[in-house]
ModelCIF file with pLDDT and N, C-alpha, C, O atoms, coordinates in Angstrom:
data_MODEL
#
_entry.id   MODEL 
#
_entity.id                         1 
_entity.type                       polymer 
_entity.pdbx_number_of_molecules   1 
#
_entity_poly.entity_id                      1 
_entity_poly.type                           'polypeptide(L)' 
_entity_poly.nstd_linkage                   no 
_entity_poly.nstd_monomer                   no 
_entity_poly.pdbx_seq_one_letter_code       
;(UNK)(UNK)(UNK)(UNK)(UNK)(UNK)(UNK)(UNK)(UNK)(UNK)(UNK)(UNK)(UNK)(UNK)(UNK)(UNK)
(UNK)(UNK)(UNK)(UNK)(UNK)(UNK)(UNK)(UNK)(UNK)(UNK)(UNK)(UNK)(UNK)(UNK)(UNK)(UNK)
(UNK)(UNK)(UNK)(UNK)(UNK)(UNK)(UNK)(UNK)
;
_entity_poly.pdbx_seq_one_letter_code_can   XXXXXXXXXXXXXXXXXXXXXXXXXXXXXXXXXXXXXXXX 
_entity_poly.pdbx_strand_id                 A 
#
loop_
_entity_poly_seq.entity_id 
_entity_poly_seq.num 
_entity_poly_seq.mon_id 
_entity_poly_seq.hetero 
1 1  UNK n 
1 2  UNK n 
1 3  UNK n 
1 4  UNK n 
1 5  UNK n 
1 6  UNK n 
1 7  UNK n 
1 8  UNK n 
1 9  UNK n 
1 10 UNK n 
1 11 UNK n 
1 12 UNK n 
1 13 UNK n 
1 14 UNK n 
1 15 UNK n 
1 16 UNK n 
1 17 UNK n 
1 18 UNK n 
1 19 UNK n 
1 20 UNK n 
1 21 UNK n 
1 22 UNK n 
1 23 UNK n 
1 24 UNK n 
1 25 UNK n 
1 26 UNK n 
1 27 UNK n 
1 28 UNK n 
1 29 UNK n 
1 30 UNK n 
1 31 UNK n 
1 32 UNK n 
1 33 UNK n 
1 34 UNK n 
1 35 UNK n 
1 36 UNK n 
1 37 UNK n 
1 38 UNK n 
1 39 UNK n 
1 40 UNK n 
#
_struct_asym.id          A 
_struct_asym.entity_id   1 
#
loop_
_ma_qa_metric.id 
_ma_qa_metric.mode 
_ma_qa_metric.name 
_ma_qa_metric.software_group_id 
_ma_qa_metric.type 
1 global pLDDT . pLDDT 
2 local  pLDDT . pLDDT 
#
_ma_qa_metric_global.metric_id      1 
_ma_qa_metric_global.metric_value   84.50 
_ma_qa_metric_global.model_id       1 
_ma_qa_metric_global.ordinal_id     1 
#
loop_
_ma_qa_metric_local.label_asym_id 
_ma_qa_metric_local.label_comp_id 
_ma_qa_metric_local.label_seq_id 
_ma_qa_metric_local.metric_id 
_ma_qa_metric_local.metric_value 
_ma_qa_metric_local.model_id 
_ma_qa_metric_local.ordinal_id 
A UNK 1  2 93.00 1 1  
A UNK 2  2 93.00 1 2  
A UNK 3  2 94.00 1 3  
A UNK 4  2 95.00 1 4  
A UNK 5  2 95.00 1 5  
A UNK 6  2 94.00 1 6  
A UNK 7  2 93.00 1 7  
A UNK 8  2 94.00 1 8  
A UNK 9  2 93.00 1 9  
A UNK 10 2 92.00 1 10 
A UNK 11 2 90.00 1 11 
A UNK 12 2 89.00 1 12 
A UNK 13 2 90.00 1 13 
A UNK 14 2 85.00 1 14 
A UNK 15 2 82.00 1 15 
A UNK 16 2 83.00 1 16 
A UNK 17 2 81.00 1 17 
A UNK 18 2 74.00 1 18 
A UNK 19 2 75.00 1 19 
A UNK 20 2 71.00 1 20 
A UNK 21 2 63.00 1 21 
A UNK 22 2 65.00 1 22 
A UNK 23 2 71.00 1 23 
A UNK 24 2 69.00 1 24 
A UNK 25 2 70.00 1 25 
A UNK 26 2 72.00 1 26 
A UNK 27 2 74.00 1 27 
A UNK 28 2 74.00 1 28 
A UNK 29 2 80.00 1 29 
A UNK 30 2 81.00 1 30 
A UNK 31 2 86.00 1 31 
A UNK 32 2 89.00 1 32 
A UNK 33 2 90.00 1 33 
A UNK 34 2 91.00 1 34 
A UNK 35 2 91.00 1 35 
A UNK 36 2 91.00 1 36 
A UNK 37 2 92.00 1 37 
A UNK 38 2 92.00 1 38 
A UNK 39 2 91.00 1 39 
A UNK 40 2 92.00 1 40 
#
loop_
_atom_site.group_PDB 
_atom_site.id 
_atom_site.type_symbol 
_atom_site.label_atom_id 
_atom_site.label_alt_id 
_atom_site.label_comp_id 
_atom_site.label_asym_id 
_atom_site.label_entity_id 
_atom_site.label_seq_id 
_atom_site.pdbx_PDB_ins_code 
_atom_site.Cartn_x 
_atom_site.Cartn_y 
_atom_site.Cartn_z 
_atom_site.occupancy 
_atom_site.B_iso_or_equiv 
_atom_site.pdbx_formal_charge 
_atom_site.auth_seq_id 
_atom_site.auth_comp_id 
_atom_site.auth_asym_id 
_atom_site.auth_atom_id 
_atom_site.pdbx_PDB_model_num 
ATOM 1   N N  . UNK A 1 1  ? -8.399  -6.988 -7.809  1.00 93.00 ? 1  UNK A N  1 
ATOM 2   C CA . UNK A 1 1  ? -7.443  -7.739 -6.987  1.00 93.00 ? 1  UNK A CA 1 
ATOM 3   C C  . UNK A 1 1  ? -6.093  -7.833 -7.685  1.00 93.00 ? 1  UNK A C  1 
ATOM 4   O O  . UNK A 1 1  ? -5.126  -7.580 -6.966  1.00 93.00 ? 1  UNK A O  1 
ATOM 5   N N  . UNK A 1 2  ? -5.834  -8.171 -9.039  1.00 93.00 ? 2  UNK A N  1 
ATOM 6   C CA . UNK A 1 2  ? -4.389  -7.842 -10.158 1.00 93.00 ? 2  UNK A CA 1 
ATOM 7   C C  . UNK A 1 2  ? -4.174  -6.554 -9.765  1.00 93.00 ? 2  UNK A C  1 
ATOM 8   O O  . UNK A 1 2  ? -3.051  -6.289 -9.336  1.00 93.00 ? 2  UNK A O  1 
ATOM 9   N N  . UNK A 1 3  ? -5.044  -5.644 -9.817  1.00 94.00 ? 3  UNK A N  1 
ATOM 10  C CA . UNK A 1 3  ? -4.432  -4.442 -9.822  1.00 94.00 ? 3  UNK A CA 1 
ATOM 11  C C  . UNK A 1 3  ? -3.584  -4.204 -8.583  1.00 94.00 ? 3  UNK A C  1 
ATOM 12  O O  . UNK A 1 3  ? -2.430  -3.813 -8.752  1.00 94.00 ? 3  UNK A O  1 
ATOM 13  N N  . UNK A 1 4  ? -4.082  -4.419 -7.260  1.00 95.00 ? 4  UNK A N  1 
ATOM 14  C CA . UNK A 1 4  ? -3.860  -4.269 -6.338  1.00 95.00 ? 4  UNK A CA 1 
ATOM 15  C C  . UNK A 1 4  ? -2.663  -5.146 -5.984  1.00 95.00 ? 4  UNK A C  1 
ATOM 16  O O  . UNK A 1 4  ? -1.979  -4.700 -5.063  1.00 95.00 ? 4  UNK A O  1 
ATOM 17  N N  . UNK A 1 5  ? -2.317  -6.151 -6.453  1.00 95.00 ? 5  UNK A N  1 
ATOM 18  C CA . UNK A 1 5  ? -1.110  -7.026 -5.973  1.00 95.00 ? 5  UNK A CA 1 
ATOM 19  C C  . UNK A 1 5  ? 0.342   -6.533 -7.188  1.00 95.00 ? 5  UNK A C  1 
ATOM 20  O O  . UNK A 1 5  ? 1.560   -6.616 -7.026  1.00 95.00 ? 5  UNK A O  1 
ATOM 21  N N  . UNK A 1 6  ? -0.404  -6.071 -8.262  1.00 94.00 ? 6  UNK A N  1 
ATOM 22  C CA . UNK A 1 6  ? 0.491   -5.187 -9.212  1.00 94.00 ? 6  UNK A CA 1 
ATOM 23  C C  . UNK A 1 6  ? 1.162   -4.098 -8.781  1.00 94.00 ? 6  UNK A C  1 
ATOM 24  O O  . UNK A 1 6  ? 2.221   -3.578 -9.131  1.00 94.00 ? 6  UNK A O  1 
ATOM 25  N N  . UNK A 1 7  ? 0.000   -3.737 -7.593  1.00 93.00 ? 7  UNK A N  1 
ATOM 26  C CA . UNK A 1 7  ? 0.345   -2.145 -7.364  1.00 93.00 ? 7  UNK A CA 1 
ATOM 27  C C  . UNK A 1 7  ? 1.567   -2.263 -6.167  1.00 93.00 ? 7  UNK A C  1 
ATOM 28  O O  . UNK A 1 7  ? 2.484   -1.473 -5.942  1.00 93.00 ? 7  UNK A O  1 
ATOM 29  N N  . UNK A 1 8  ? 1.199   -3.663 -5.429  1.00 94.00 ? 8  UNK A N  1 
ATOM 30  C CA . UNK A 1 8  ? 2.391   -3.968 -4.369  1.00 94.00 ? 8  UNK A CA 1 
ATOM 31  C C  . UNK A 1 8  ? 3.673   -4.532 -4.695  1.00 94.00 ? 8  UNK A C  1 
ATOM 32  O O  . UNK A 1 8  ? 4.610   -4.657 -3.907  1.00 94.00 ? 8  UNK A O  1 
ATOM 33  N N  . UNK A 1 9  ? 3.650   -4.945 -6.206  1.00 93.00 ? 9  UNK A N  1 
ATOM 34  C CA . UNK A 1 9  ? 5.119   -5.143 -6.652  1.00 93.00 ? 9  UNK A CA 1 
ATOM 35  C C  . UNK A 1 9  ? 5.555   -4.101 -6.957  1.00 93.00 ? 9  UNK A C  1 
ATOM 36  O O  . UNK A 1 9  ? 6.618   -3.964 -6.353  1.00 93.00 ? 9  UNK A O  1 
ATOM 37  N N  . UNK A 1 10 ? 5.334   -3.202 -7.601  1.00 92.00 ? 10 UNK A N  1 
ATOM 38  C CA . UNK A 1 10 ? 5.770   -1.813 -8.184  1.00 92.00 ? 10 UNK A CA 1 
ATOM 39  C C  . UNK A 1 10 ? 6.472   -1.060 -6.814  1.00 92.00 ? 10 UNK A C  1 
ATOM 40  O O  . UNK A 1 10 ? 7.610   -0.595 -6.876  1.00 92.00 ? 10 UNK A O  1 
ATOM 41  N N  . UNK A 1 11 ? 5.528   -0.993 -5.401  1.00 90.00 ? 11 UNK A N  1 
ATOM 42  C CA . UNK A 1 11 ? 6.353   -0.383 -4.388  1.00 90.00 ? 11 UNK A CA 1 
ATOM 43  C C  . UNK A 1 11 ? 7.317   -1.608 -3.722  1.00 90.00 ? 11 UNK A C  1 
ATOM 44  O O  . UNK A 1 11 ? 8.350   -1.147 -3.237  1.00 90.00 ? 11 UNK A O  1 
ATOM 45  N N  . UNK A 1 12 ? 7.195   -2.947 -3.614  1.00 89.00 ? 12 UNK A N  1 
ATOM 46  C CA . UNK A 1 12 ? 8.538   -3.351 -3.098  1.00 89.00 ? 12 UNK A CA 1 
ATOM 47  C C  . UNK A 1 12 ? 9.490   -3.187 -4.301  1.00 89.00 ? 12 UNK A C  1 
ATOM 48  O O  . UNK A 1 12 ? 10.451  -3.848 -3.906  1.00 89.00 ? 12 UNK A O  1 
ATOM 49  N N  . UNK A 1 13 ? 9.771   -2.802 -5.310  1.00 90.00 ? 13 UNK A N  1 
ATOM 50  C CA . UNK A 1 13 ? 10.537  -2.942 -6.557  1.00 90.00 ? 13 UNK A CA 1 
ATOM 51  C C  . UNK A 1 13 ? 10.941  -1.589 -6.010  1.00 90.00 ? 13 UNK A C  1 
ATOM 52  O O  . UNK A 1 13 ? 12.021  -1.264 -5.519  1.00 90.00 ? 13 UNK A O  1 
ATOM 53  N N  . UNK A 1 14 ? 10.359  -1.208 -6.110  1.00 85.00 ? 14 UNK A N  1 
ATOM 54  C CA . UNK A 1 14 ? 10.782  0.868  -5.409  1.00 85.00 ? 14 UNK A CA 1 
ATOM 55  C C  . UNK A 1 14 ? 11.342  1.027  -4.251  1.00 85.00 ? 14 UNK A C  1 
ATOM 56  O O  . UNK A 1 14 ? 12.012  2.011  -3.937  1.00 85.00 ? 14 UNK A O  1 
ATOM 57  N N  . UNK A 1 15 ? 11.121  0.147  -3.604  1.00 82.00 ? 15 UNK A N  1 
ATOM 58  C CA . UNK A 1 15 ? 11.104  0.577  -2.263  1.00 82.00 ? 15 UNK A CA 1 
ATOM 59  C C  . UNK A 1 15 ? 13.114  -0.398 -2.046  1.00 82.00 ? 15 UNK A C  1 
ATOM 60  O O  . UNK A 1 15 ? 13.873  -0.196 -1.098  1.00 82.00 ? 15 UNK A O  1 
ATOM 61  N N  . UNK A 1 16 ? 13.366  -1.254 -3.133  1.00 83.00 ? 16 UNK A N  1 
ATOM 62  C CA . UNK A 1 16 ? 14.432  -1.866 -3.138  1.00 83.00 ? 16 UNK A CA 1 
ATOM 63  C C  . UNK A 1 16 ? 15.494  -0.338 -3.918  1.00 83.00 ? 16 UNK A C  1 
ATOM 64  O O  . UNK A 1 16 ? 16.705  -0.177 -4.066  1.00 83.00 ? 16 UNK A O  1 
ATOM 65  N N  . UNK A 1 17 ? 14.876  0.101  -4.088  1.00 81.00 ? 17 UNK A N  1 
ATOM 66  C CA . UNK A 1 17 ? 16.013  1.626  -4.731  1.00 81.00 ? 17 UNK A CA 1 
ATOM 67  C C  . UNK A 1 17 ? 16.226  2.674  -3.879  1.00 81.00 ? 17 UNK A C  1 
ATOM 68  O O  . UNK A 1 17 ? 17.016  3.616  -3.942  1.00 81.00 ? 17 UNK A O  1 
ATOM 69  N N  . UNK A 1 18 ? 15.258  2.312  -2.937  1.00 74.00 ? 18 UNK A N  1 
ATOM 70  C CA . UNK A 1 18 ? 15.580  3.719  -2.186  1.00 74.00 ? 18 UNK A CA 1 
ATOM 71  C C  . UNK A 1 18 ? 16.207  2.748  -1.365  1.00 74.00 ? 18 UNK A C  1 
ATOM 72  O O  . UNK A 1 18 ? 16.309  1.525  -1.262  1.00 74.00 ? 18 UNK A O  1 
ATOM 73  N N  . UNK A 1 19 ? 16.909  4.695  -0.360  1.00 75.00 ? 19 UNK A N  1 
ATOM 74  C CA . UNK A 1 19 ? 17.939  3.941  0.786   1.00 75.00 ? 19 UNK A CA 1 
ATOM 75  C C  . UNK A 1 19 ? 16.833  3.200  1.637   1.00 75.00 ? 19 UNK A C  1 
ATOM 76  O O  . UNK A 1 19 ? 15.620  3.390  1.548   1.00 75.00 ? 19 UNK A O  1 
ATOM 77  N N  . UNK A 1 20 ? 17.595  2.168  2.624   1.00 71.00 ? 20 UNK A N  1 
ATOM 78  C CA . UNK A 1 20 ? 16.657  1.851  4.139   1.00 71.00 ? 20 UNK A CA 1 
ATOM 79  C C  . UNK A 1 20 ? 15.794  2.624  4.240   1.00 71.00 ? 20 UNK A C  1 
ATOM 80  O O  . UNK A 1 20 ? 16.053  3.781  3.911   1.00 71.00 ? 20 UNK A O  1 
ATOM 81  N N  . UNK A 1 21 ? 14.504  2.318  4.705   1.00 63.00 ? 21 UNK A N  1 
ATOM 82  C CA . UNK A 1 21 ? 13.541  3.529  4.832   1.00 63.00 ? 21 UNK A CA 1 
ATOM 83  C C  . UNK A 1 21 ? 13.273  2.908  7.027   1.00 63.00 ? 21 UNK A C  1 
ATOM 84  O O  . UNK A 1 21 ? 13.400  1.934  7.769   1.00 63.00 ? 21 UNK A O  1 
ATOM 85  N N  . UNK A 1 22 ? 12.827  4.484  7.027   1.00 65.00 ? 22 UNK A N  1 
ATOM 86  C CA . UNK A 1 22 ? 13.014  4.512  8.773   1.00 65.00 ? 22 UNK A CA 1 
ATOM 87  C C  . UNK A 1 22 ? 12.364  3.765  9.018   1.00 65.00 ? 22 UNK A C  1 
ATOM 88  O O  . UNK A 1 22 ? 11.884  3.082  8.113   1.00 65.00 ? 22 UNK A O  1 
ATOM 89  N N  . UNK A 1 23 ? 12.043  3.536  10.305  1.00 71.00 ? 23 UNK A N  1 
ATOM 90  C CA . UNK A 1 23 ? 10.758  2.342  11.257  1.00 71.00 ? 23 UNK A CA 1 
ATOM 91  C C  . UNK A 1 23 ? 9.357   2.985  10.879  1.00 71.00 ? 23 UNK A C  1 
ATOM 92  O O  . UNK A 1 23 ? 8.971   3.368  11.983  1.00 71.00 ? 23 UNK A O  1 
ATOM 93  N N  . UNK A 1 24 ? 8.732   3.203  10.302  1.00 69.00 ? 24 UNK A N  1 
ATOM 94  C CA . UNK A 1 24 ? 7.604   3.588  10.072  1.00 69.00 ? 24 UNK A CA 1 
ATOM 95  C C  . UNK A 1 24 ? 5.924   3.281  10.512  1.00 69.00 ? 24 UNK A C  1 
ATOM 96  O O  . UNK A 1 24 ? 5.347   2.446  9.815   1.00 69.00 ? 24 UNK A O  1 
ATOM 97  N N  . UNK A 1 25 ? 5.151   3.924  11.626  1.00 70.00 ? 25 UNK A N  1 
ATOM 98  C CA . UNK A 1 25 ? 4.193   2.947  11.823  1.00 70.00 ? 25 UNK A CA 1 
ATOM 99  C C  . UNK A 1 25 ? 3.450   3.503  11.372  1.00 70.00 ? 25 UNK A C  1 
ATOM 100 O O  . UNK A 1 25 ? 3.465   4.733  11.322  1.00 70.00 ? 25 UNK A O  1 
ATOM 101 N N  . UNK A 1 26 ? 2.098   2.398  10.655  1.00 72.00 ? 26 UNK A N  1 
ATOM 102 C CA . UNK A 1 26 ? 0.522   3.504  9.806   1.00 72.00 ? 26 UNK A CA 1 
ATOM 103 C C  . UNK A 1 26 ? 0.116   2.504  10.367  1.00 72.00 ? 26 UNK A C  1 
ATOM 104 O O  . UNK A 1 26 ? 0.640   1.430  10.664  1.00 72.00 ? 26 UNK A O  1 
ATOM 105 N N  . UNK A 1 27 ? -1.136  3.052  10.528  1.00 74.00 ? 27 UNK A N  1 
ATOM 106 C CA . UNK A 1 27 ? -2.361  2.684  10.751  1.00 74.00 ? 27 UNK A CA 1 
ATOM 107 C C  . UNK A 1 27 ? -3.311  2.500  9.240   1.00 74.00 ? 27 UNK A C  1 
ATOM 108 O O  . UNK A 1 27 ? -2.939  3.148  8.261   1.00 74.00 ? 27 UNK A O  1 
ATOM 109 N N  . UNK A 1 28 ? -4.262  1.791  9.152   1.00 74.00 ? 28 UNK A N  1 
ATOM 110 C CA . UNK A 1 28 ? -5.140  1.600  8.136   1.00 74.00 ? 28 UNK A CA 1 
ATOM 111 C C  . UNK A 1 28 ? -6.425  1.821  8.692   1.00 74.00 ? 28 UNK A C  1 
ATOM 112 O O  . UNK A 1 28 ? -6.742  1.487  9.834   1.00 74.00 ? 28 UNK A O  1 
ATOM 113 N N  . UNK A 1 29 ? -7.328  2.514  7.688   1.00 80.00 ? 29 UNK A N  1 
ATOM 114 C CA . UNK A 1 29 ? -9.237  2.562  8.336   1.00 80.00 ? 29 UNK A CA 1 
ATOM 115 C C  . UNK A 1 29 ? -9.199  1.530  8.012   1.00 80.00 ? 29 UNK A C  1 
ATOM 116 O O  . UNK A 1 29 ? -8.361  0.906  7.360   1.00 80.00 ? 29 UNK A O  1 
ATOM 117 N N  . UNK A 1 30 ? -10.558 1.140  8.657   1.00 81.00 ? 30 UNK A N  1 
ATOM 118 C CA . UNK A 1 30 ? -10.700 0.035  8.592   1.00 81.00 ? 30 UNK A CA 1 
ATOM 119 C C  . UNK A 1 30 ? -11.874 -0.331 7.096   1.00 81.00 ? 30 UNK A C  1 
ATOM 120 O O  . UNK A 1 30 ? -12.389 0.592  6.465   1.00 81.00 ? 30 UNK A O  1 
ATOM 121 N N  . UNK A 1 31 ? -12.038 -1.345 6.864   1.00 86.00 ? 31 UNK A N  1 
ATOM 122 C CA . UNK A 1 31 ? -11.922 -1.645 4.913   1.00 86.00 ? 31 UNK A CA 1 
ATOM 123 C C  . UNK A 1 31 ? -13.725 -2.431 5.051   1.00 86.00 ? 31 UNK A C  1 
ATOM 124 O O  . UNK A 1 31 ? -13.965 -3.638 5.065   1.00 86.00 ? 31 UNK A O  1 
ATOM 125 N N  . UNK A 1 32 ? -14.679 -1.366 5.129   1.00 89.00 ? 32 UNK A N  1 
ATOM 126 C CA . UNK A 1 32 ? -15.910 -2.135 5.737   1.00 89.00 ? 32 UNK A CA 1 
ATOM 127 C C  . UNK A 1 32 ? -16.720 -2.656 4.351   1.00 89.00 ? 32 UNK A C  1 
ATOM 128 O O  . UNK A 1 32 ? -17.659 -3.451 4.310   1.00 89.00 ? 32 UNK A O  1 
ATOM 129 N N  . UNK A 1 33 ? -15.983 -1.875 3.092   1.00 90.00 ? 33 UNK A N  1 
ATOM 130 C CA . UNK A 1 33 ? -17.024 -2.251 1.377   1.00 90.00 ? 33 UNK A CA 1 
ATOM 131 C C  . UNK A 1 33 ? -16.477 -1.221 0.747   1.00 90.00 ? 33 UNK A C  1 
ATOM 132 O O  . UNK A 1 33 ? -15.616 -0.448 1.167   1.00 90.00 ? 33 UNK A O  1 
ATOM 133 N N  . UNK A 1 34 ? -17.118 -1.249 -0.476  1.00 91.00 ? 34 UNK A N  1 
ATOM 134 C CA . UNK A 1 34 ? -17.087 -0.317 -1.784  1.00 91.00 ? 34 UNK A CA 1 
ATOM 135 C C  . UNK A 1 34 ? -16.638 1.079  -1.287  1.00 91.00 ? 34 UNK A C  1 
ATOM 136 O O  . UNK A 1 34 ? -15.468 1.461  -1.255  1.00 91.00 ? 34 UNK A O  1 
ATOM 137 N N  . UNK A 1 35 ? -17.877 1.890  -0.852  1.00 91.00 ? 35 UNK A N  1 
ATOM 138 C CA . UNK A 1 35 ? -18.142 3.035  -0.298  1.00 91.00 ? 35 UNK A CA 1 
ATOM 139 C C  . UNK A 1 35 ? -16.571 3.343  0.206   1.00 91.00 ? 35 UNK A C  1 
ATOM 140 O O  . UNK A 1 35 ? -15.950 4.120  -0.519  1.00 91.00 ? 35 UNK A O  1 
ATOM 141 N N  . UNK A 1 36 ? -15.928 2.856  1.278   1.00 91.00 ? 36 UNK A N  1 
ATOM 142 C CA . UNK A 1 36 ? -15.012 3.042  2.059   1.00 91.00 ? 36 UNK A CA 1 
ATOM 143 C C  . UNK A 1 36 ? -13.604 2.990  1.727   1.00 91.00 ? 36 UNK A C  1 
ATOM 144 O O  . UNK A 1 36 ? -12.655 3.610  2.207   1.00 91.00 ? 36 UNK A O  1 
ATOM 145 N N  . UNK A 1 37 ? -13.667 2.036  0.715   1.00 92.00 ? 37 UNK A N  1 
ATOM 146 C CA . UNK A 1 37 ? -12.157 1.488  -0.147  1.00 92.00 ? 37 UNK A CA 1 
ATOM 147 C C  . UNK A 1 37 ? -12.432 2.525  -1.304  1.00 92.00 ? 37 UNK A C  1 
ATOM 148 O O  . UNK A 1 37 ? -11.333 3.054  -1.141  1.00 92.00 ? 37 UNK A O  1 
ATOM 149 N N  . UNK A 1 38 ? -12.800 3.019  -1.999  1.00 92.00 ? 38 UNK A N  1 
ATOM 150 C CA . UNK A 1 38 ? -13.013 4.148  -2.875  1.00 92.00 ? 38 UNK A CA 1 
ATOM 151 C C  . UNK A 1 38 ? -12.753 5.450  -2.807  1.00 92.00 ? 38 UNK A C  1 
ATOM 152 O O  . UNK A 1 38 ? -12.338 6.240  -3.655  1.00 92.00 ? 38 UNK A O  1 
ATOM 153 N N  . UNK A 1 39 ? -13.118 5.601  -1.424  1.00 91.00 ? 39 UNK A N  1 
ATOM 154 C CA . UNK A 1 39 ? -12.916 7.082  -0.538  1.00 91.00 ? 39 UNK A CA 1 
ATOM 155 C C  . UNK A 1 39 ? -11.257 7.100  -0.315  1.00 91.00 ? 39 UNK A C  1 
ATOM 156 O O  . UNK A 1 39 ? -10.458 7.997  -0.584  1.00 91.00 ? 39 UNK A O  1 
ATOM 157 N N  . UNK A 1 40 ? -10.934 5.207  0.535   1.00 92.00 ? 40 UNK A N  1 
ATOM 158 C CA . UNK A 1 40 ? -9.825  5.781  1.079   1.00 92.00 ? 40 UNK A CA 1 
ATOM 159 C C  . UNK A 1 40 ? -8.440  5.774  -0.046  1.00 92.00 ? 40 UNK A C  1 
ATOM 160 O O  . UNK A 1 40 ? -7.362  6.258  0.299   1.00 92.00 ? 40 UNK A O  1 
#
């Protein structure tokens, strides 16, 4: 869970250097356990 909220400062910190970035839409699978979050 550190890692993962570490890993989301590092891209808003990045994401403040680059220009505007376009409207962008993603989708996420959906996050059912281990197996699935590992893969994705």
């Amino acid at each position: 869970i550190n890692m993962a909220q570490t890993t989301l400062v590092h891209i808003r910190k990045l994401r403040t250097k680059l220009p505007v970035a376009p409207q962008i839409d993603v989708s996420s699978p959906s996050i059912e356990g281990l197996t699935s979050i590992s893969r994705e």
